[in-house]
Protein backbone atom coordinates (compact mmCIF):
# COMPACT_ATOMS: atom_id res chain seq x y z
CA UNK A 1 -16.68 26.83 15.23
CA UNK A 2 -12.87 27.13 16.57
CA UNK A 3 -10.68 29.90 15.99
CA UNK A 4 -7.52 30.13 15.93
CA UNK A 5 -5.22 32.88 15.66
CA UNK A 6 -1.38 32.39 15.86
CA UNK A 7 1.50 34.33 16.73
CA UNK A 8 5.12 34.54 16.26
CA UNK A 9 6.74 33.95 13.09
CA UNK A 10 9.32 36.53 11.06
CA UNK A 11 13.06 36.19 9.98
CA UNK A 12 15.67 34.51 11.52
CA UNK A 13 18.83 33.84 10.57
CA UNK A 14 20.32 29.94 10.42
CA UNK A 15 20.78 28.29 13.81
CA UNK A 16 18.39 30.38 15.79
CA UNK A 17 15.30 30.14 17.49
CA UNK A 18 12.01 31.10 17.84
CA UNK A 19 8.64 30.67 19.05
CA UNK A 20 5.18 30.14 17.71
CA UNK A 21 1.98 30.27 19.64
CA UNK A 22 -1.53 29.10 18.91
CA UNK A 23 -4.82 30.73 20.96
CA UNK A 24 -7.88 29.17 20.33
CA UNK A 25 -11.09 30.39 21.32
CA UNK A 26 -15.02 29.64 20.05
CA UNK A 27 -16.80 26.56 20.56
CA UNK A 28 -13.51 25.37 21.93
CA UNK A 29 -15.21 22.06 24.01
CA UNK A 30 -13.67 18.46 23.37
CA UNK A 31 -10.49 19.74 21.44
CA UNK A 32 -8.60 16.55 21.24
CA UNK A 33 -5.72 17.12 19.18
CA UNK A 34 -3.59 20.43 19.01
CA UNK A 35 -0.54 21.44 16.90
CA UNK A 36 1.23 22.67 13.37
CA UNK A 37 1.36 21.83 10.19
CA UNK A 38 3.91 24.21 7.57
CA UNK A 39 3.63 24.53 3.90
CA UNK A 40 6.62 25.57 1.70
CA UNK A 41 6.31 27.54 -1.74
CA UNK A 42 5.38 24.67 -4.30
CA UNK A 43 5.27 21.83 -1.70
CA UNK A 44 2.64 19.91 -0.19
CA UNK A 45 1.50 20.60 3.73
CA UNK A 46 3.21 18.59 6.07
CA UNK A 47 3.09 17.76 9.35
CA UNK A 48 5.32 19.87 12.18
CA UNK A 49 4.46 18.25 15.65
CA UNK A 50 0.93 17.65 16.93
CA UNK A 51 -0.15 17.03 20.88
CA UNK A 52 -3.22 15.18 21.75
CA UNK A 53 -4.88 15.80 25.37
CA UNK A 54 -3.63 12.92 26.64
CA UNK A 55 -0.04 14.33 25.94
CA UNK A 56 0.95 12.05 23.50
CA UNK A 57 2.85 13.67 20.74
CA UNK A 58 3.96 13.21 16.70
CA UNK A 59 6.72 15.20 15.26
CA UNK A 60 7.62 15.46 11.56
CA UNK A 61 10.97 13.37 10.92
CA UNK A 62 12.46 16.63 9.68
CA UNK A 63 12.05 18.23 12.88
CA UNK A 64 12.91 15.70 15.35
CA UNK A 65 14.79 16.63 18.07
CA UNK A 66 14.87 20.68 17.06
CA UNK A 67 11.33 21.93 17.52
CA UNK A 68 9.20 20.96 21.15
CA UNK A 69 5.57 21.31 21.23
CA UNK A 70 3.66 22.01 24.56
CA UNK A 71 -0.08 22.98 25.07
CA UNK A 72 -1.76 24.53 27.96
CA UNK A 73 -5.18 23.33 28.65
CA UNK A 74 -6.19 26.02 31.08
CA UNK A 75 -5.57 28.39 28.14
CA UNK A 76 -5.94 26.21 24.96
CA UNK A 77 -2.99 27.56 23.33
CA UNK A 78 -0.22 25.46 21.59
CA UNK A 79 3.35 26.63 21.59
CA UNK A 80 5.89 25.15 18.97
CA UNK A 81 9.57 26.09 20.12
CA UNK A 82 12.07 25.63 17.06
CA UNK A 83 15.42 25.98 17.69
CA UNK A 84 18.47 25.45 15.27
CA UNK A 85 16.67 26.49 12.27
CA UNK A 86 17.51 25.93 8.84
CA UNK A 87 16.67 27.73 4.96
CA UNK A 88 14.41 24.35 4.30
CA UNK A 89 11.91 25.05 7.52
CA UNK A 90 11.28 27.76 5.96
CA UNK A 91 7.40 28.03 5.59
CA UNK A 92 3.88 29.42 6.37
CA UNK A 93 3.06 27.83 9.76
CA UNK A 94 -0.67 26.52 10.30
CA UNK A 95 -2.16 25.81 13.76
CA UNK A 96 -4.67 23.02 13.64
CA UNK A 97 -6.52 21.33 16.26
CA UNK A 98 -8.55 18.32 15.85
CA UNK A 99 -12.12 18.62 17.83
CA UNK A 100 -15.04 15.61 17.04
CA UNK A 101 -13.07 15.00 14.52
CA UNK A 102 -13.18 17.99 12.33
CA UNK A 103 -10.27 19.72 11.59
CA UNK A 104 -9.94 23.61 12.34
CA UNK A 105 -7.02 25.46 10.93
CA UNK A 106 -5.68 29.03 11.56
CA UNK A 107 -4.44 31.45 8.68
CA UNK A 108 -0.94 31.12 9.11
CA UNK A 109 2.44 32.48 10.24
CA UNK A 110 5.47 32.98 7.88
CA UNK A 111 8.93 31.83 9.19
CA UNK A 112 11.55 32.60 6.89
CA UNK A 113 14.94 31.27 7.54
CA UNK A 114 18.08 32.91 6.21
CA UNK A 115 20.47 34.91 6.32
């Protein structure tokens, strides 16, 4: 089993920034695939940005070119950087990481967005 336990996450108003971070620890061997996935009140789960090892990435088309995700290997955590944020990212964050192709999620982080 993975576990993952995030950090980060609180109010900020519209246009800033902040940063989310992902540990994971456990059985924590052939993690392919790290990142974040958010979930608004009444909407379905969508993707955020996801990294695989190989450093490929995938960002959400809503977040394009605001929010960066980086992992460090050496520590197996995932950081998401979100800058110029907005009322609609408003959401519970979820890390996730893909490992022999089961998917592991942590409990969440609430960003709220306003002002």
């Amino acid at each position: 089993q993975v576990q993952l336990v995030e950090s980060g996450g609180g109010l900020v108003e519209p246009g800033g920034s902040m940063r989310l971070s992902c540990q994971a620890s456990g059985s924590i061997y052939s993690i392919h695939v790290m990142g974040w996935y958010r979930q608004a009140p009444q909407k379905q789960r969508e993707l955020v940005a996801v990294i695989s090892t190989a450093g490929n990435i995938n960002y959400g088309g809503s977040v394009q070119g605001r929010f960066t995700i980086s992992r460090a290997d050496a520590k197996y955590t995932v950081n998401l950087q979100m800058n110029s944020l907005q009322p609609e990212d408003t959401a519970v964050y979820y890390c996730t990481v893909i490992q022999k192709g089961n998917n592991f999620w942590g409990q969440g982080t609430q960003v709220t967005v306003s002002s």
